[in-house]
PDB file of N, CA and C in Angstrom:
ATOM      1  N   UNK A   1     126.585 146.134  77.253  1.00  0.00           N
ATOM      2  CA  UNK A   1     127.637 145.143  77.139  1.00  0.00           C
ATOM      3  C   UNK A   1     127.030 143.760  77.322  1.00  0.00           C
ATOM      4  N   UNK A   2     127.640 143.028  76.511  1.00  0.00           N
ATOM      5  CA  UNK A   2     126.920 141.291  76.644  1.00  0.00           C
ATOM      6  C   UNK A   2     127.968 140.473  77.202  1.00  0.00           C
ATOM      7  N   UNK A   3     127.302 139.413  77.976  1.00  0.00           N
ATOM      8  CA  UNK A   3     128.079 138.481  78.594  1.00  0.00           C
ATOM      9  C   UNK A   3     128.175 137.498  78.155  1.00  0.00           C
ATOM     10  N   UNK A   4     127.819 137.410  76.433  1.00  0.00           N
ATOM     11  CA  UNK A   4     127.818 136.236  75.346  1.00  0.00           C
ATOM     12  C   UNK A   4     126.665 135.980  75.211  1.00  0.00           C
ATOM     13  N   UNK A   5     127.070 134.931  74.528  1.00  0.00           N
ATOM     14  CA  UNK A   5     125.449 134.009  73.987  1.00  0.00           C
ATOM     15  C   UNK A   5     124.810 132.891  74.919  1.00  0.00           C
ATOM     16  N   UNK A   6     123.528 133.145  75.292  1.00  0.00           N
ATOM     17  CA  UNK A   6     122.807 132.446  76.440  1.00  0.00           C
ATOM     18  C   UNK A   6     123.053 130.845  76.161  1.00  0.00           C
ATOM     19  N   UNK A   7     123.427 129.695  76.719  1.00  0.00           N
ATOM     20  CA  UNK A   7     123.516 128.342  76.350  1.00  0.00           C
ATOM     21  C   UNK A   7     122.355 127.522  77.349  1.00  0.00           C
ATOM     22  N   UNK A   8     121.950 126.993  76.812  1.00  0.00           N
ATOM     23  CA  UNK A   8     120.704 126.335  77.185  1.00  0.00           C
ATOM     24  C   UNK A   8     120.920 124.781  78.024  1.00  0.00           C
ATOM     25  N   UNK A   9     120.916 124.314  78.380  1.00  0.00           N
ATOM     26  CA  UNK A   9     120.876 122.712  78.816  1.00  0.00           C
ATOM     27  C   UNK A   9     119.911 122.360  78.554  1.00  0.00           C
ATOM     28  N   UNK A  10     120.660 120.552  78.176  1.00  0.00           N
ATOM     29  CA  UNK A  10     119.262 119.457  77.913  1.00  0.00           C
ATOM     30  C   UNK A  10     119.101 119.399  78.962  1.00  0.00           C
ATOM     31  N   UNK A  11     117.619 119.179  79.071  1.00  0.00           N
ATOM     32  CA  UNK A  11     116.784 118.727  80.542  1.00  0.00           C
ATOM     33  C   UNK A  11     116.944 117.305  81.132  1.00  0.00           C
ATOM     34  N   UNK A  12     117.676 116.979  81.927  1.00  0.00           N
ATOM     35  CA  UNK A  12     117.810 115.438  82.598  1.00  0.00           C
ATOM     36  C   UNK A  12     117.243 114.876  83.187  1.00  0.00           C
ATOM     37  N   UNK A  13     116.658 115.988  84.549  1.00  0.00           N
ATOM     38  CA  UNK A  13     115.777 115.722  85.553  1.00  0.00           C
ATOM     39  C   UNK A  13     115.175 116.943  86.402  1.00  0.00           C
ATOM     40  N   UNK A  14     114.309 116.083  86.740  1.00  0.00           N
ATOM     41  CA  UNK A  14     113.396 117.473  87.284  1.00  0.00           C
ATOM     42  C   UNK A  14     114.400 117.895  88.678  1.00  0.00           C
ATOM     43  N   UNK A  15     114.938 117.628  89.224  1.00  0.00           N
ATOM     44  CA  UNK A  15     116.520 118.130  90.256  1.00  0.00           C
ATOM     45  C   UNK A  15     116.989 119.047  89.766  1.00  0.00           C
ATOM     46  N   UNK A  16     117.312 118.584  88.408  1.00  0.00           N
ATOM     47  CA  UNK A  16     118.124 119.728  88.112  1.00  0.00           C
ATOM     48  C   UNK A  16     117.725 120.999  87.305  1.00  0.00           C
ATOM     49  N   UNK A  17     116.316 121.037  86.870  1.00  0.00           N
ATOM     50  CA  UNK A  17     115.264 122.083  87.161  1.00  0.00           C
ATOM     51  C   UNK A  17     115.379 122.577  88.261  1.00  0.00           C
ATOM     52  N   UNK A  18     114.929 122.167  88.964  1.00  0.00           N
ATOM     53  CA  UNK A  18     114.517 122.701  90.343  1.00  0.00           C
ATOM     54  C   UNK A  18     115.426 122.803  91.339  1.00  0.00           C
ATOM     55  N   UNK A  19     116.611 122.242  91.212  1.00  0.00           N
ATOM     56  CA  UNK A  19     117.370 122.797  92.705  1.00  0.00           C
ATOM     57  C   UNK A  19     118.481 123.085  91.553  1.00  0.00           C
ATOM     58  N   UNK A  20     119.242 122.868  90.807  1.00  0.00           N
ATOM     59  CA  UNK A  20     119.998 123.105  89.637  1.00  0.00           C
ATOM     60  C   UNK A  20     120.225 124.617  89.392  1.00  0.00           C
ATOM     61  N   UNK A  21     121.272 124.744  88.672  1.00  0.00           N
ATOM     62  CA  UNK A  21     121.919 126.359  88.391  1.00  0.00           C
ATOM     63  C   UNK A  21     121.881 125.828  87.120  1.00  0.00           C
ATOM     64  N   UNK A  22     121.600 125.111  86.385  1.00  0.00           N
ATOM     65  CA  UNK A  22     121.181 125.581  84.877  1.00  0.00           C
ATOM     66  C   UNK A  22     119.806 125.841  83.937  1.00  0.00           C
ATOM     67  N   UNK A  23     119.921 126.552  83.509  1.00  0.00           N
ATOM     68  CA  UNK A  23     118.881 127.124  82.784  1.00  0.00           C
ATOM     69  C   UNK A  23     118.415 126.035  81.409  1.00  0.00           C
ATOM     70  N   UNK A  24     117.282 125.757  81.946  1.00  0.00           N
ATOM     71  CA  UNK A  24     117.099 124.179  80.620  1.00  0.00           C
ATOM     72  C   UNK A  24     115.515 124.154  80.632  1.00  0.00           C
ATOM     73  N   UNK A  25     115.116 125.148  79.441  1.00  0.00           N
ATOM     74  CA  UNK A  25     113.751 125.694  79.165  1.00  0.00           C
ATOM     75  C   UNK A  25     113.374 124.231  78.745  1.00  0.00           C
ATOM     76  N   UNK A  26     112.127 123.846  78.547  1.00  0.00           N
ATOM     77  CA  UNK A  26     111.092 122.797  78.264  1.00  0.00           C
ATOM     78  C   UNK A  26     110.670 123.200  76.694  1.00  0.00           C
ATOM     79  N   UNK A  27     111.591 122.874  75.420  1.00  0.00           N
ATOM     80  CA  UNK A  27     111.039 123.275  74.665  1.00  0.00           C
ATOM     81  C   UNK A  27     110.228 122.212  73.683  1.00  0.00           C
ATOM     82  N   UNK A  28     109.094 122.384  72.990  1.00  0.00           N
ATOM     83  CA  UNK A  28     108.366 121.190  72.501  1.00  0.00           C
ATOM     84  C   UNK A  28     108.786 120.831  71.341  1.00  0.00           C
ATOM     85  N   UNK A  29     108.247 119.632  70.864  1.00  0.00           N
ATOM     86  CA  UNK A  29     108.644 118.987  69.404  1.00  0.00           C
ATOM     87  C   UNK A  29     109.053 120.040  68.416  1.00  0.00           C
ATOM     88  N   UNK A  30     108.510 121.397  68.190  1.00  0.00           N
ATOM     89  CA  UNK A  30     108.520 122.123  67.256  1.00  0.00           C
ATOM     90  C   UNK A  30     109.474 122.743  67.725  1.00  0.00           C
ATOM     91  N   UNK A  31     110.435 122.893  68.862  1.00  0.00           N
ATOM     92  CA  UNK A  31     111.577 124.153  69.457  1.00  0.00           C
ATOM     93  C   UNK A  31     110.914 125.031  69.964  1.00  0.00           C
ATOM     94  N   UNK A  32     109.756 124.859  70.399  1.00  0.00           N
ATOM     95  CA  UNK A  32     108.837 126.667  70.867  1.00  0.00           C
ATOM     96  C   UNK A  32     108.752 126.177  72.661  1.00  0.00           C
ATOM     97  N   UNK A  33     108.256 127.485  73.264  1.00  0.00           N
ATOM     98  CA  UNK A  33     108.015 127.435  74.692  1.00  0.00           C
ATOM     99  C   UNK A  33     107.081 128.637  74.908  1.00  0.00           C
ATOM    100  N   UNK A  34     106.079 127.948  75.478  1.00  0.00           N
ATOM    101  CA  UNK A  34     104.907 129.366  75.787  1.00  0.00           C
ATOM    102  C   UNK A  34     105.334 130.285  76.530  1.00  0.00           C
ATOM    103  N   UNK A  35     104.872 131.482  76.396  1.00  0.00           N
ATOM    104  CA  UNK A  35     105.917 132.651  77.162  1.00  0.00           C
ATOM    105  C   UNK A  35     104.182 133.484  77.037  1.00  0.00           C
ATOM    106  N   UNK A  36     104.030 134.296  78.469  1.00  0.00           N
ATOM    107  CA  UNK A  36     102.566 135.563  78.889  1.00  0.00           C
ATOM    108  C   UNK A  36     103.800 136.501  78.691  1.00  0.00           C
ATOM    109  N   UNK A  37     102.734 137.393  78.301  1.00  0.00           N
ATOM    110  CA  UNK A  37     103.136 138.761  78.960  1.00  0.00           C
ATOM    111  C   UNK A  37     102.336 139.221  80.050  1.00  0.00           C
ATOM    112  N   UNK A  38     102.728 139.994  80.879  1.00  0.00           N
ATOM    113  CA  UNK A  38     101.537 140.532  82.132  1.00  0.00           C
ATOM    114  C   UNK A  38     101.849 142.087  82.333  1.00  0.00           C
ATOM    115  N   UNK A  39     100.603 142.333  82.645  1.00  0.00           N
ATOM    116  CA  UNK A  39     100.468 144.163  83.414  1.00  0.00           C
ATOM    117  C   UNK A  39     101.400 143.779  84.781  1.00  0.00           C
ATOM    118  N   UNK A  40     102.485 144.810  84.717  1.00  0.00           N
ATOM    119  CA  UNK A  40     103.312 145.078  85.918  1.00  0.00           C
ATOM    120  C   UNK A  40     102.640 145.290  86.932  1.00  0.00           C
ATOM    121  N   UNK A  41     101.579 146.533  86.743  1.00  0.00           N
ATOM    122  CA  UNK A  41     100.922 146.641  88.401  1.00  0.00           C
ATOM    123  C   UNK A  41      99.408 145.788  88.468  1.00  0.00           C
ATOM    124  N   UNK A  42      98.494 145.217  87.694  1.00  0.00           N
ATOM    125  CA  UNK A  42      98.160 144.354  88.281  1.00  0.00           C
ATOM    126  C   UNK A  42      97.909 143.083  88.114  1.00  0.00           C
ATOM    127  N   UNK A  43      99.192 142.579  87.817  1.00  0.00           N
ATOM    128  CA  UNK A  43      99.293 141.049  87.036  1.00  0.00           C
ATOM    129  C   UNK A  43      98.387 140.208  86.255  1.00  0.00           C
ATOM    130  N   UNK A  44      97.704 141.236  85.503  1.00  0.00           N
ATOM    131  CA  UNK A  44      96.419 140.658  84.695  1.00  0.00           C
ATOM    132  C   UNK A  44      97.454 139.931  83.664  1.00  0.00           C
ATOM    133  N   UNK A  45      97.026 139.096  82.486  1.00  0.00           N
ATOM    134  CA  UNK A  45      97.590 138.325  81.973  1.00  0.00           C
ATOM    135  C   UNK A  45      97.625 138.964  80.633  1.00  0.00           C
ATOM    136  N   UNK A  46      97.967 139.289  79.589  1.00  0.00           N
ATOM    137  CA  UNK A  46      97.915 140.672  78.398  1.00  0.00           C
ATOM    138  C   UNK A  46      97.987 139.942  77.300  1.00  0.00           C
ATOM    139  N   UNK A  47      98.748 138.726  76.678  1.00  0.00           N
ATOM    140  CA  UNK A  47      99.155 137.496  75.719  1.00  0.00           C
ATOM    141  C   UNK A  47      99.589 136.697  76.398  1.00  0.00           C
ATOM    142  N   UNK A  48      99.394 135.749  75.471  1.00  0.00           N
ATOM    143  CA  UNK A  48     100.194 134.338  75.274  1.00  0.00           C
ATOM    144  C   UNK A  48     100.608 134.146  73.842  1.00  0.00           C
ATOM    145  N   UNK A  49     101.722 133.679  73.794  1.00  0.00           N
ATOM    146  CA  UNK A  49     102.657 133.188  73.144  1.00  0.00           C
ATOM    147  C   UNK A  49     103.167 132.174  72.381  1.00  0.00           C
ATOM    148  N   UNK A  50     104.182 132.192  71.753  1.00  0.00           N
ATOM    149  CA  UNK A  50     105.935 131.161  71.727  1.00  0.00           C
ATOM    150  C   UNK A  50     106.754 131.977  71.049  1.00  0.00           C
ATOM    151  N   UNK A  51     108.343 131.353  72.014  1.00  0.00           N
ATOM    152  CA  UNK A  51     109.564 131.706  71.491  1.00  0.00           C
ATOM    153  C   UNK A  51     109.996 130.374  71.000  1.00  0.00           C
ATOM    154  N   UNK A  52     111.021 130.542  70.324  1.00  0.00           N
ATOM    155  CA  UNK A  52     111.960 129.853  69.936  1.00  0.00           C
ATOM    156  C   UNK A  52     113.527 130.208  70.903  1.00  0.00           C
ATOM    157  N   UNK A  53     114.470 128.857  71.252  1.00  0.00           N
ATOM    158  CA  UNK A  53     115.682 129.350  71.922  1.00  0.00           C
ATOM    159  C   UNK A  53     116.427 130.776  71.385  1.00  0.00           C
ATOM    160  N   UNK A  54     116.170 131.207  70.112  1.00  0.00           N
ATOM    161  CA  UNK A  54     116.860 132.057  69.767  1.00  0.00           C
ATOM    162  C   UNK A  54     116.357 133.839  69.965  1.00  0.00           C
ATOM    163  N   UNK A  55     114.429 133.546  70.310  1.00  0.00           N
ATOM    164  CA  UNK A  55     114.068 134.325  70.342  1.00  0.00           C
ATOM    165  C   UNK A  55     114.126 134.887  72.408  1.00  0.00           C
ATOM    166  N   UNK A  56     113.990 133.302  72.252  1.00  0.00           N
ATOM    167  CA  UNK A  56     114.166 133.224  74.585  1.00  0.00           C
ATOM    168  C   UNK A  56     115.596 133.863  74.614  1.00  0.00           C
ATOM    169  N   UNK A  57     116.794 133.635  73.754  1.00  0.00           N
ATOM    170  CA  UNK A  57     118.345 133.899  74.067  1.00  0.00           C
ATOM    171  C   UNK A  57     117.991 135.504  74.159  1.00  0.00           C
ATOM    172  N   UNK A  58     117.296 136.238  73.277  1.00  0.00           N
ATOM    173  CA  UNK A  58     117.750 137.641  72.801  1.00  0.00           C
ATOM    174  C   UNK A  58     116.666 138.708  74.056  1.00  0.00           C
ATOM    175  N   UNK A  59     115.890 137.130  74.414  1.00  0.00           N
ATOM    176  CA  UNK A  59     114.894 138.948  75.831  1.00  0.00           C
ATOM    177  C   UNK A  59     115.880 138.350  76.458  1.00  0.00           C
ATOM    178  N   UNK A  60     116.418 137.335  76.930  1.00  0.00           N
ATOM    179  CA  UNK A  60     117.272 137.586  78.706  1.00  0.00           C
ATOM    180  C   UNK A  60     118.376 138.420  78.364  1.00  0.00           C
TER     181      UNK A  60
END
């Protein structure tokens, strides 16, 4: 079951990053955001990446 479609916020300030309840990815000129993957048990680093908001909306 889905709880809708993920909505993103523009980024204002680093506050509201950081102590803030909204979710407001850093995405660059092109719309992308670097995203790793990692080994669960021993956090080695496996890729690197980019999503796009639409591709970040569909893993959370």
């Amino acid at each position: 079951m889905s709880a809708g479609p993920v909505k993103f916020k523009a980024r204002l300030s680093i506050e509201q990053v950081e102590e803030g309840d909204d979710l407001a990815p850093k995405f660059d000129d092109r719309g992308l955001i670097t995203v790793v993957t990692t080994d669960a048990e021993s956090g080695e680093m496996l890729m690197q990446g980019y999503m796009n908001s639409a591709a970040l909306a569909l893993t959370i």
